[in-house]
Protein backbone atom coordinates (compact mmCIF):
# COMPACT_ATOMS: atom_id res chain seq x y z
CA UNK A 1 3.28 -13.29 -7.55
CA UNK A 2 4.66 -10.30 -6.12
CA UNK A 3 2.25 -8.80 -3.08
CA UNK A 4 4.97 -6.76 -1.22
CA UNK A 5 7.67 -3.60 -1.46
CA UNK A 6 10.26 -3.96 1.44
CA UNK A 7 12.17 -0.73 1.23
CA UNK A 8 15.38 0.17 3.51
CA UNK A 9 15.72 3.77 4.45
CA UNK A 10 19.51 5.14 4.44
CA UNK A 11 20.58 5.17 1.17
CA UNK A 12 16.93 4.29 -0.80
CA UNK A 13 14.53 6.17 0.31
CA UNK A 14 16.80 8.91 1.40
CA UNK A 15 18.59 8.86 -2.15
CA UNK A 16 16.96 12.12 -3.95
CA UNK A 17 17.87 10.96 -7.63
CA UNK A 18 18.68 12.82 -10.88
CA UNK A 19 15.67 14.42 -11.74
CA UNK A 20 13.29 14.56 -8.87
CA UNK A 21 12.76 18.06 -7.25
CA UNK A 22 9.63 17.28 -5.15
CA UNK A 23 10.43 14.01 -2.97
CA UNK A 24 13.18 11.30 -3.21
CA UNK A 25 12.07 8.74 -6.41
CA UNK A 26 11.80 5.61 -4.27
CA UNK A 27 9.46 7.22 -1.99
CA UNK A 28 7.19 8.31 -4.91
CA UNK A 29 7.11 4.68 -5.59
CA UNK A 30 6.07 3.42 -2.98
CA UNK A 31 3.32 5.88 -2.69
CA UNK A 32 2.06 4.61 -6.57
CA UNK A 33 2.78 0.86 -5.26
CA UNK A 34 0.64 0.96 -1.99
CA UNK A 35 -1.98 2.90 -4.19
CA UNK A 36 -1.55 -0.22 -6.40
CA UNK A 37 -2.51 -2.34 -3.34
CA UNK A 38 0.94 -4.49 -2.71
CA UNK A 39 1.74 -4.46 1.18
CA UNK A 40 4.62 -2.30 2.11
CA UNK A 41 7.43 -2.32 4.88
CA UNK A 42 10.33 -0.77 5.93
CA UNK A 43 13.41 -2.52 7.15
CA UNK A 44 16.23 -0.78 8.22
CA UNK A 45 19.38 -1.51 10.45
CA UNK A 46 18.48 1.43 12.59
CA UNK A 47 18.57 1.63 16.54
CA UNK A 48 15.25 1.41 18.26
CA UNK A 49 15.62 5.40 18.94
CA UNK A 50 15.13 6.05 15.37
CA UNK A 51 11.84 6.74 14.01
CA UNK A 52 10.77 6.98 10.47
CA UNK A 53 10.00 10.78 9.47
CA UNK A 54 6.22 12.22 10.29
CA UNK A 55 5.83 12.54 6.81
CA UNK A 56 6.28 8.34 6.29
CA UNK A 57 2.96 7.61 8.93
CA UNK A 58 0.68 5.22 6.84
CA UNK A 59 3.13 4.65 4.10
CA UNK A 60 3.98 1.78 5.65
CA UNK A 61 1.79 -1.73 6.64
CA UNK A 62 5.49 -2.80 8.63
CA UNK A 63 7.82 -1.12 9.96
CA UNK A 64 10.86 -3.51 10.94
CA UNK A 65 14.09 -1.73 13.17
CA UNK A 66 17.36 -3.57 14.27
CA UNK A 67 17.14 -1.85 17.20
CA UNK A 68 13.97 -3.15 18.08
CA UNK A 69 13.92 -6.67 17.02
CA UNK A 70 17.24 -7.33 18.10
CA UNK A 71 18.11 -8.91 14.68
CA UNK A 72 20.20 -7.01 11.41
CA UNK A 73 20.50 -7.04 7.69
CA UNK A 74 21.95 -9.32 6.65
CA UNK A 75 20.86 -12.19 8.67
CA UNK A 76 18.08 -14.58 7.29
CA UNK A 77 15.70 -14.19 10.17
CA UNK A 78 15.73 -10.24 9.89
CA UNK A 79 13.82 -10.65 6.50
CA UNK A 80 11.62 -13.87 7.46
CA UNK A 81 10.21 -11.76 10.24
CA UNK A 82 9.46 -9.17 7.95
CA UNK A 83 7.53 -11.33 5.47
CA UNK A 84 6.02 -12.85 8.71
CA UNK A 85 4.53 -9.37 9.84
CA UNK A 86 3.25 -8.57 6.03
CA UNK A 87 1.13 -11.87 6.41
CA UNK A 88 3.14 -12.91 3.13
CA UNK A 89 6.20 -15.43 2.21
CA UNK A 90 9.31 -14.07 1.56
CA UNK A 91 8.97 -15.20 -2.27
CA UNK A 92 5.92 -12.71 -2.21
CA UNK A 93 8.03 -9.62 -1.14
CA UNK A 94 10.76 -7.46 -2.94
CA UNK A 95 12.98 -6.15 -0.97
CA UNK A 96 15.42 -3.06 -2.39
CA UNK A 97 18.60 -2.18 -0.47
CA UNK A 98 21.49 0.21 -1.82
CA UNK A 99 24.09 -3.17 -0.26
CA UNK A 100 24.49 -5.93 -1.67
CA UNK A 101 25.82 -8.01 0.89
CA UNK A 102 22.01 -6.97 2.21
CA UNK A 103 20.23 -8.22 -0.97
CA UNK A 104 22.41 -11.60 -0.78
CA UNK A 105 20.55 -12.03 2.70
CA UNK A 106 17.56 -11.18 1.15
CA UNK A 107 17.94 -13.98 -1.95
CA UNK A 108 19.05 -16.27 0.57
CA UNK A 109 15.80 -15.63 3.00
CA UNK A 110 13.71 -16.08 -0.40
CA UNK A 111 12.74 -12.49 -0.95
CA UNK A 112 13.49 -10.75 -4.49
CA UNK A 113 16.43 -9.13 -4.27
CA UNK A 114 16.94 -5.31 -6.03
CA UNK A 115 20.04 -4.38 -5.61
CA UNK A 116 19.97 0.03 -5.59
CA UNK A 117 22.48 1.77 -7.67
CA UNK A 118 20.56 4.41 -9.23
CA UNK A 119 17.15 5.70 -8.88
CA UNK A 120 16.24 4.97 -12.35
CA UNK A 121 17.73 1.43 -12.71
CA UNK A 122 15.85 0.45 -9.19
CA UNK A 123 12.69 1.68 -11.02
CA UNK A 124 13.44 0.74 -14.15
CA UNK A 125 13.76 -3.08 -12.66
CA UNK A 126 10.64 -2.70 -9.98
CA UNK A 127 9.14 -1.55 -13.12
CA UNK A 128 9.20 -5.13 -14.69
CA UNK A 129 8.90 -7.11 -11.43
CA UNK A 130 5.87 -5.43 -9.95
CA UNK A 131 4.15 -4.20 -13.66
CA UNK A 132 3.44 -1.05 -12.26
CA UNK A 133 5.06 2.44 -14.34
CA UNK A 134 6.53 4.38 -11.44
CA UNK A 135 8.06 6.39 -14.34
CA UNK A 136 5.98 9.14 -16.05
């Protein structure tokens, strides 16, 4: 059973879809997901300078940052850790990335892989995998 929504930032959450005025799609989704009770993280390839925007603080149970742990998508550990930190395995925790040499790390760690090409088909697919309608 799926407990967990591992989001990356650049690309995903910052991707503002088709038809979504108010806030990127993905980040809606998490919202409704979290509200839903699964565990949430963010892992990104980022430096340890970054910081998530203000308007992510509580959004997220992990945060996980290259820069920080001194480990990077795609590598098998990267995503262990972050299933580690949730309290969860990594069969537990979907992970959604916009490449898909970073979903094949993913798979390989034993996460769900969603690979994003569009806002709709991510949702559309974390839709079925989570039972949860993100779309209204």
């Amino acid at each position: 059973m799926l407990k967990a929504l591992v989001l990356d930032y650049g690309g995903v959450l910052t991707d503002p879809g088709e038809d979504n005025p108010h806030e990127p799609p993905l980040l809606t989704a998490l919202r409704k997901a979290k509200r839903h009770g699964l565990k949430t993280a963010l892992l990104s390839n980022a430096d340890g300078w970054w910081q998530p925007p203000h308007e992510f603080a509580g959004l997220f149970d992990v945060t996980i940052l290259s820069g920080e742990v001194g480990l990077a998508k795609p590598d098998v550990d990267i995503y262990l850790l972050t299933a580690a930190k949730l309290d969860l395995e990594p069969g537990e925790c979907v992970f959604v990335d916009d490449l898909a040499v970073n979903i094949r790390g993913a798979a390989e760690a034993g996460m769900v892989g969603v690979h994003h090409r569009s806002t709709r088909s991510t949702l559309e697919e974390l839709e079925v995998l989570l039972a949860i309608a993100f779309r209204e």
